[in-house]
C-alpha atoms as a PDB file:
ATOM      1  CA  UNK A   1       0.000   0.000   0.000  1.00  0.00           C
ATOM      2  CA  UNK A   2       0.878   3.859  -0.663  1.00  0.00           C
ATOM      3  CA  UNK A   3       0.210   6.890   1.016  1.00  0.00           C
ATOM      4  CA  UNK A   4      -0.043  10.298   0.546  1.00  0.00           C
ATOM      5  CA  UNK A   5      -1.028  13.606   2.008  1.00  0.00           C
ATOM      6  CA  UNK A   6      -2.003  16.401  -0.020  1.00  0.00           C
ATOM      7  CA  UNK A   7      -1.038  19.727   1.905  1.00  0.00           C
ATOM      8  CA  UNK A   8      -3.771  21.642   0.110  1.00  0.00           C
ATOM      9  CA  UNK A   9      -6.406  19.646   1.850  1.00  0.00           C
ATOM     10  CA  UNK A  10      -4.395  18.989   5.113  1.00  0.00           C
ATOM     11  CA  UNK A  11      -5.178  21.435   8.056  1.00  0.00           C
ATOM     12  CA  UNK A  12      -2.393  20.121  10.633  1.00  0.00           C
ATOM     13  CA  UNK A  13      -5.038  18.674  12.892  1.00  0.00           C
ATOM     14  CA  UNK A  14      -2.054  15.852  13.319  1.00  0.00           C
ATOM     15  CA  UNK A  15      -4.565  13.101  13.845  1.00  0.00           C
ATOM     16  CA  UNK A  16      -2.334  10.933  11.409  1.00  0.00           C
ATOM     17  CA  UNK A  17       0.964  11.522  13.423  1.00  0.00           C
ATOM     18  CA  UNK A  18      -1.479  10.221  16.307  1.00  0.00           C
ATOM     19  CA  UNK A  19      -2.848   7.252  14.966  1.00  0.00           C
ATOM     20  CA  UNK A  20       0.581   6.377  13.018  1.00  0.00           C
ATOM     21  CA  UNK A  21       3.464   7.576  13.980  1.00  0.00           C
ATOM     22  CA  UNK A  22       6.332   5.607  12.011  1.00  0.00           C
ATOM     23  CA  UNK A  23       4.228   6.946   8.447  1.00  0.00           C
ATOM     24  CA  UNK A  24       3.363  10.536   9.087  1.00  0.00           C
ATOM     25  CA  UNK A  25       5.453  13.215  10.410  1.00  0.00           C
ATOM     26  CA  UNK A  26       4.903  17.097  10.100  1.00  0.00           C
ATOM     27  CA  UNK A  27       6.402  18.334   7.064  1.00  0.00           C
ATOM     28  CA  UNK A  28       8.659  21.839   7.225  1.00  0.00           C
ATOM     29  CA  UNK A  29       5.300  23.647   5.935  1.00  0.00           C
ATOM     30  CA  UNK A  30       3.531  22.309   9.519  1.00  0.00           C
ATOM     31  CA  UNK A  31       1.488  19.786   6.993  1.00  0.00           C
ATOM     32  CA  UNK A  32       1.088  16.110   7.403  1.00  0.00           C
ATOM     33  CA  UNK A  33       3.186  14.389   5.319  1.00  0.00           C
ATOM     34  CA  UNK A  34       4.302  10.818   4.720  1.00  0.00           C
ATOM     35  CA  UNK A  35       7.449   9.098   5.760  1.00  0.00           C
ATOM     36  CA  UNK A  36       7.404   6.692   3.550  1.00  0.00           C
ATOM     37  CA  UNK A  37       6.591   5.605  -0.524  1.00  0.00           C
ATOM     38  CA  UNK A  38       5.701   2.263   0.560  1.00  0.00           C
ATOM     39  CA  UNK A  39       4.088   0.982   3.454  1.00  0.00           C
ATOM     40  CA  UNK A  40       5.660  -1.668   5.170  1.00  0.00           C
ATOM     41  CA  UNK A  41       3.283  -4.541   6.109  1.00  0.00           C
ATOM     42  CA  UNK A  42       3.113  -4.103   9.628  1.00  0.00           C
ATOM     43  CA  UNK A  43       2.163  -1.134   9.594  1.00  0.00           C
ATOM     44  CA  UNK A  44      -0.726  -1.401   6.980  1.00  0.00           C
ATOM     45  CA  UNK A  45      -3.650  -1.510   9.896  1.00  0.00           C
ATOM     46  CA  UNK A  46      -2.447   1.802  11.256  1.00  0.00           C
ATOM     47  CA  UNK A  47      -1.492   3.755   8.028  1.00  0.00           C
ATOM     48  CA  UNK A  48      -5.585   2.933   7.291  1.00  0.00           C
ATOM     49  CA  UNK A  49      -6.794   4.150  10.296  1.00  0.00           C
ATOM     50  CA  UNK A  50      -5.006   7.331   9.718  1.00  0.00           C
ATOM     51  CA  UNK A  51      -5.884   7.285   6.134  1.00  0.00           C
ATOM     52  CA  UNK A  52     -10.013   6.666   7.420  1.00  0.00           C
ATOM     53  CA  UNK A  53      -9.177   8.851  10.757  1.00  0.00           C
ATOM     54  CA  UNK A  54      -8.147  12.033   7.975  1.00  0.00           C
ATOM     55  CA  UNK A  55     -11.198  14.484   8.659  1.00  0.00           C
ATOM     56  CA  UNK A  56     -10.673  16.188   5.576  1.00  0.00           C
ATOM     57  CA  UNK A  57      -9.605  13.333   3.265  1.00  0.00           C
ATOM     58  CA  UNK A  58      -6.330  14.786   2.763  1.00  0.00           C
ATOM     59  CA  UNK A  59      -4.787  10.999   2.684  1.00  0.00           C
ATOM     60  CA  UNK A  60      -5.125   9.093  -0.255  1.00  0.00           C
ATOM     61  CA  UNK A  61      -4.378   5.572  -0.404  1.00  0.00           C
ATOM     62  CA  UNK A  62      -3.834   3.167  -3.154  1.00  0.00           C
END
């Protein structure tokens, strides 16, 4: 699975960072962004909550 957080719908509430740590981080522009291309499998479960958690559906998964 891949992530990603577009900053124009992101409004730093941080609930990714929250939920998943290890994927999101704050970008230099105090946006969400994501750590990673790829999601590693262990972390799939809480790179979806975050993705389902986003209250703006700034993170798009595929």
């Amino acid at each position: 699975m891949k992530v990603e957080v577009f900053d124009d719908l992101c409004i730093s509430c941080g609930a990714c960072i929250t939920t998943c740590p290890d994927i999101f981080e704050w970008g230099e522009d105090d946006k969400a962004i994501a750590k990673v291309n790829d999601v590693p499998q262990d972390k799939l479960q809480c790179a979806h909550e975050a993705v389902e958690g986003c209250p703006t559906a700034a993170i798009k998964e595929e």
